[in-house]
Protein backbone atom coordinates (compact mmCIF):
# COMPACT_ATOMS: atom_id res chain seq x y z
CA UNK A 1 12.11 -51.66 26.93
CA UNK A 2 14.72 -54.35 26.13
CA UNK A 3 16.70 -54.11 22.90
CA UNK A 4 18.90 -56.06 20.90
CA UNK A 5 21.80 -53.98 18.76
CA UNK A 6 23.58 -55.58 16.14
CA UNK A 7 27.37 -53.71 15.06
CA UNK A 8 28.24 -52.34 17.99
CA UNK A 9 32.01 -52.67 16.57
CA UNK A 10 31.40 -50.37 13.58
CA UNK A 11 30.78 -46.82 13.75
CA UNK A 12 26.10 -46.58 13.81
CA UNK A 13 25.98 -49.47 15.94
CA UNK A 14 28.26 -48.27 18.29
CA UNK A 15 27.04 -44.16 18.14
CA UNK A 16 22.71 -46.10 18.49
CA UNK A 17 24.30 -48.32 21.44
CA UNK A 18 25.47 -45.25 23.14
CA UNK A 19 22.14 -43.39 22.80
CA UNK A 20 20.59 -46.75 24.56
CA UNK A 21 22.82 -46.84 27.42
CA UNK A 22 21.66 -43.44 27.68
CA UNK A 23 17.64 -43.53 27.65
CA UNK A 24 16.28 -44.19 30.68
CA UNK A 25 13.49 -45.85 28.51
CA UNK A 26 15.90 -48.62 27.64
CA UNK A 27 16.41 -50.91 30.86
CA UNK A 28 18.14 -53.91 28.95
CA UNK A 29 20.80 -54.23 25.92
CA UNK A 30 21.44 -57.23 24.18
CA UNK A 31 24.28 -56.39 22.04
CA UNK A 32 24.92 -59.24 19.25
CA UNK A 33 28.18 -59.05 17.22
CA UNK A 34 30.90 -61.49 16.20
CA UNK A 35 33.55 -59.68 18.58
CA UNK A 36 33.41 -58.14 22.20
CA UNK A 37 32.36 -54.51 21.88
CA UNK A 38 34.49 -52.66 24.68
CA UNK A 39 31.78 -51.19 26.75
CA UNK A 40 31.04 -51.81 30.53
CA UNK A 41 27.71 -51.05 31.64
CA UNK A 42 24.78 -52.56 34.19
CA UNK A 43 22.23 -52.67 31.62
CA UNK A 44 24.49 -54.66 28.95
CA UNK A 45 25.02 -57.68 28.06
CA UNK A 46 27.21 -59.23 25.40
CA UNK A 47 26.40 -62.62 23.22
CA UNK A 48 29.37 -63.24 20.56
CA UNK A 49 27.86 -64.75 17.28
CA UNK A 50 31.19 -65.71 14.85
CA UNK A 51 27.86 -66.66 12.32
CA UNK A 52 25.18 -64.74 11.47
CA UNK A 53 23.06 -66.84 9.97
CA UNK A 54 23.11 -69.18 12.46
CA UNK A 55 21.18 -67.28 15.43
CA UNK A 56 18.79 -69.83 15.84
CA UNK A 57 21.49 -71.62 18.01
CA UNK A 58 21.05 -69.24 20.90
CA UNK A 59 17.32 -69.08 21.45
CA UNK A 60 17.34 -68.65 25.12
CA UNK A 61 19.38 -65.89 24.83
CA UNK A 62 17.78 -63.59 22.29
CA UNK A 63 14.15 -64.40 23.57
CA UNK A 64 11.65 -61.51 25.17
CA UNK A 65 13.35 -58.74 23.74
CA UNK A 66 11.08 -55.70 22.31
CA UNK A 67 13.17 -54.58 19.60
CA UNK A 68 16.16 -54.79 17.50
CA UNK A 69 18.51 -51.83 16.03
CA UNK A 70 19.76 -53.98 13.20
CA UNK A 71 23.48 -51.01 12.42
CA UNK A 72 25.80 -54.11 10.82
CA UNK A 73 26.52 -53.48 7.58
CA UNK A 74 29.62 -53.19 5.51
CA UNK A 75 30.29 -50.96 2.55
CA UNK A 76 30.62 -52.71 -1.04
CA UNK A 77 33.37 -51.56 -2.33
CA UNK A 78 35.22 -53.39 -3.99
CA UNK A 79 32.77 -56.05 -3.46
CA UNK A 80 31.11 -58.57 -6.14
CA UNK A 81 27.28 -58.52 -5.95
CA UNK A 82 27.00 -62.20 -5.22
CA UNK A 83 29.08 -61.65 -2.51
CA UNK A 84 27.35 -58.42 -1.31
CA UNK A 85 24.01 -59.81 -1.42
CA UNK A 86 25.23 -62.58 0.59
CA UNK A 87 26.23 -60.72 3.22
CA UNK A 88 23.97 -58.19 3.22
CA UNK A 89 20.71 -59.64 2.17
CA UNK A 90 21.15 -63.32 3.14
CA UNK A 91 22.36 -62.41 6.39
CA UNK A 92 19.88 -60.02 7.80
CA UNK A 93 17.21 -62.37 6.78
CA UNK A 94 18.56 -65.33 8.25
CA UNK A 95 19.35 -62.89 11.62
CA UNK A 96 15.44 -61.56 11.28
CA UNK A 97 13.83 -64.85 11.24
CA UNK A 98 15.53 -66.01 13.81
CA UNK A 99 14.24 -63.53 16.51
CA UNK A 100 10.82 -63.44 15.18
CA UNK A 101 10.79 -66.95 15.98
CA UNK A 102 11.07 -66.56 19.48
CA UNK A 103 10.04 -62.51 20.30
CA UNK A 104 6.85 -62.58 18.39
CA UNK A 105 5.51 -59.18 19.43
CA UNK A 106 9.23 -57.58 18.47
CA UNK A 107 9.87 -53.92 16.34
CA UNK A 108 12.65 -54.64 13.70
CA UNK A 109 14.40 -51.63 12.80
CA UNK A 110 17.09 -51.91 9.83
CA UNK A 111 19.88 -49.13 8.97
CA UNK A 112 19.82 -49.38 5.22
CA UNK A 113 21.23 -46.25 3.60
CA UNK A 114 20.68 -42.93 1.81
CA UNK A 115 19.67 -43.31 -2.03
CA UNK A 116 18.17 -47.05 -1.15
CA UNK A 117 16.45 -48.51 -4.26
CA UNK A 118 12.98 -49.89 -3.58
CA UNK A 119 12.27 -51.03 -6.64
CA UNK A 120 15.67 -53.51 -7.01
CA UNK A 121 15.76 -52.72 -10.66
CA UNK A 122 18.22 -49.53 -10.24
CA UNK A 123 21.54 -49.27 -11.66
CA UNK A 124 23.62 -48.83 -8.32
CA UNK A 125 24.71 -52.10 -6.79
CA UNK A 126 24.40 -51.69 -3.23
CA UNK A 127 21.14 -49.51 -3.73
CA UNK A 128 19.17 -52.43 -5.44
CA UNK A 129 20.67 -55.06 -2.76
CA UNK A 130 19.29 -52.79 0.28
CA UNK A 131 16.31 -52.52 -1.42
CA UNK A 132 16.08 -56.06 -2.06
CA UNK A 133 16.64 -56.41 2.12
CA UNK A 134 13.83 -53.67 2.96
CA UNK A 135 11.37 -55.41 1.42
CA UNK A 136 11.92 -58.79 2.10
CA UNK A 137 12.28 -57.53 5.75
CA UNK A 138 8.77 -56.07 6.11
CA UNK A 139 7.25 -59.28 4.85
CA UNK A 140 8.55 -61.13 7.75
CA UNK A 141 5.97 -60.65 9.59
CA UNK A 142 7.54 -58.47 12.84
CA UNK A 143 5.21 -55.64 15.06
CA UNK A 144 6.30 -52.94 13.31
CA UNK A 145 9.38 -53.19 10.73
CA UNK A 146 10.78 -49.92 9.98
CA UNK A 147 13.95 -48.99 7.32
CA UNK A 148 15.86 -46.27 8.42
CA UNK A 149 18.06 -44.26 5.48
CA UNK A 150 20.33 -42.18 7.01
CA UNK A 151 23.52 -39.93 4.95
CA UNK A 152 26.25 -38.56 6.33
CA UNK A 153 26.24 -38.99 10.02
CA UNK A 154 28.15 -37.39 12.89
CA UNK A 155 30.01 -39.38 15.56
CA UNK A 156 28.97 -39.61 19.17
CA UNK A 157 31.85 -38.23 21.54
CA UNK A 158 34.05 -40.64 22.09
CA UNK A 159 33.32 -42.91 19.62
CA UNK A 160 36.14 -45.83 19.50
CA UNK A 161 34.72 -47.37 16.33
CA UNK A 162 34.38 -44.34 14.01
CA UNK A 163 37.49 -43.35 11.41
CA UNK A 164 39.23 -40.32 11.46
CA UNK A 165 38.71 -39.79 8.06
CA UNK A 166 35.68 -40.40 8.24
CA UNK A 167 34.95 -37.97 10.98
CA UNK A 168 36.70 -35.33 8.72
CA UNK A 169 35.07 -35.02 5.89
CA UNK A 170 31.17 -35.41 7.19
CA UNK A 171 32.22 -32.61 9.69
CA UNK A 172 33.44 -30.31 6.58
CA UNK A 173 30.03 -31.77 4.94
CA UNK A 174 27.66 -30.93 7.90
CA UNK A 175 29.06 -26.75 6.67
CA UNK A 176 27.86 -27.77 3.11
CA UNK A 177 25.15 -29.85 2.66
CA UNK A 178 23.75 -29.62 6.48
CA UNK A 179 20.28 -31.26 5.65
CA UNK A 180 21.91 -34.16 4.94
CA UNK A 181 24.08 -34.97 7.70
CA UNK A 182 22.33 -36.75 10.80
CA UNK A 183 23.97 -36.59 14.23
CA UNK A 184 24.04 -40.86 15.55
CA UNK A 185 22.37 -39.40 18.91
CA UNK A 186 19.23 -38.19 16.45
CA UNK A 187 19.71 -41.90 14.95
CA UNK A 188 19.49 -43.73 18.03
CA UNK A 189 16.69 -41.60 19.99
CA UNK A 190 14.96 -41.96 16.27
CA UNK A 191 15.15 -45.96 16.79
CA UNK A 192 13.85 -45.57 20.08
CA UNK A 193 11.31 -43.18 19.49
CA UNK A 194 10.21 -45.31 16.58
CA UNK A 195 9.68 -48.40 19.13
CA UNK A 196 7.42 -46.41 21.44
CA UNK A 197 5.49 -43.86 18.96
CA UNK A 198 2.24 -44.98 16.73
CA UNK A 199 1.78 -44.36 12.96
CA UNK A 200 5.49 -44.52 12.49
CA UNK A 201 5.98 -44.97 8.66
CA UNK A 202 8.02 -48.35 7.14
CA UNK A 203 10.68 -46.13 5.64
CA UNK A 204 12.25 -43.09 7.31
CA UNK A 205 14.23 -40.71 5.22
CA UNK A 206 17.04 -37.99 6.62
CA UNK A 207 14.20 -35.45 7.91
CA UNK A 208 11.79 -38.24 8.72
CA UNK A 209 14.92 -39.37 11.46
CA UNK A 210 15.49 -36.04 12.48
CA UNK A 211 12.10 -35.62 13.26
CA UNK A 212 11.41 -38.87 14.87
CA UNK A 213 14.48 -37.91 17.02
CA UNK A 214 12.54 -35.38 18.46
């Protein structure tokens, strides 16, 4: 299969881009960000996008791919909701449509988050935004749109994009709250896995990943 990876410069994108070069399932990578990613490898290719929202600009190049492991996000903290929503919701739709205008028959898979609010009436920020983006998302119109909600999640060896810090403390949190914590392998093979697999449900929960993974 060919696959497109958004945030291969941030930690998920990065660990699920990893898994891909990996798979012997996955013969081509399209890996979309706004700076190079680092990573030499036959089966990659690179397309630098400073904008988001304007994708449509490089139809030939994001055309007769199979799926897309949507990892860019950014945390809001900090961050007004206008703004969040803007880059957040706005964003990814403007990103989606674009590729479902020219890869018709295409699985759109989107790393929202833990504690996501469906219902975009909850108190949380960032919970009612994702929520917001999850729906919206499987309205498009794609094959198959599925919204992954991972937690904590464990670096991939190596990893040049993950933060010390961050590494620390899900590593002391893997000891306390284990069913929580996903490893980015199970995350990736999960994205894969949900490409290939029938009956795979619109929004995957900790367990439903770590089974999928399997």
């Amino acid at each position: 299969m060919k696959i497109i990876v958004t945030g291969a410069t941030g930690m998920v994108g990065e660990g699920v881009l990893l898994e891909c070069l990996k798979s012997n399932d996955v013969t081509e990578i399209l890996s979309i960000s706004r700076k190079p990613c680092g990573i030499s490898n036959p089966k990659l290719k690179e397309l630098l996008v400073p904008d988001f929202t304007k994708l449509s600009n490089f139809k030939a190049e994001i055309s007769g791919y199979d799926a897309c492991f949507f990892c860019a996000g950014i945390s809001s903290v900090g961050m007004s909701e206008e703004k969040f929503t803007q880059i957040t919701y706005d964003t990814t739709l403007a990103f989606a449509k674009a590729l479902l205008e020219v890869n018709s028959n295409m699985t759109f898979i989107y790393v929202s988050g833990a504690s996501t609010d469906s219902t975009e009436k909850g108190r949380v920020m960032w919970a009612r935004v994702k929520g917001k983006t999850e729906n919206d998302l499987a309205k498009l119109g794609f094959k198959r749109e599925v919204n992954f909600r991972p937690g904590g999640m464990l670096a991939v060896k190596n990893q040049r994009y993950a933060k010390k810090s961050y590494i620390i403390i899900v590593g002391i949190l893997k000891y306390i709250i284990p069913s929580r914590i996903l490893h980015l392998s199970e995350v990736g093979k999960a994205m894969i896995h949900a490409v290939q697999r029938d009956n795979v449900k619109n929004i995957l929960e900790i367990n439903d990943i770590r089974l999928l993974a399997k």
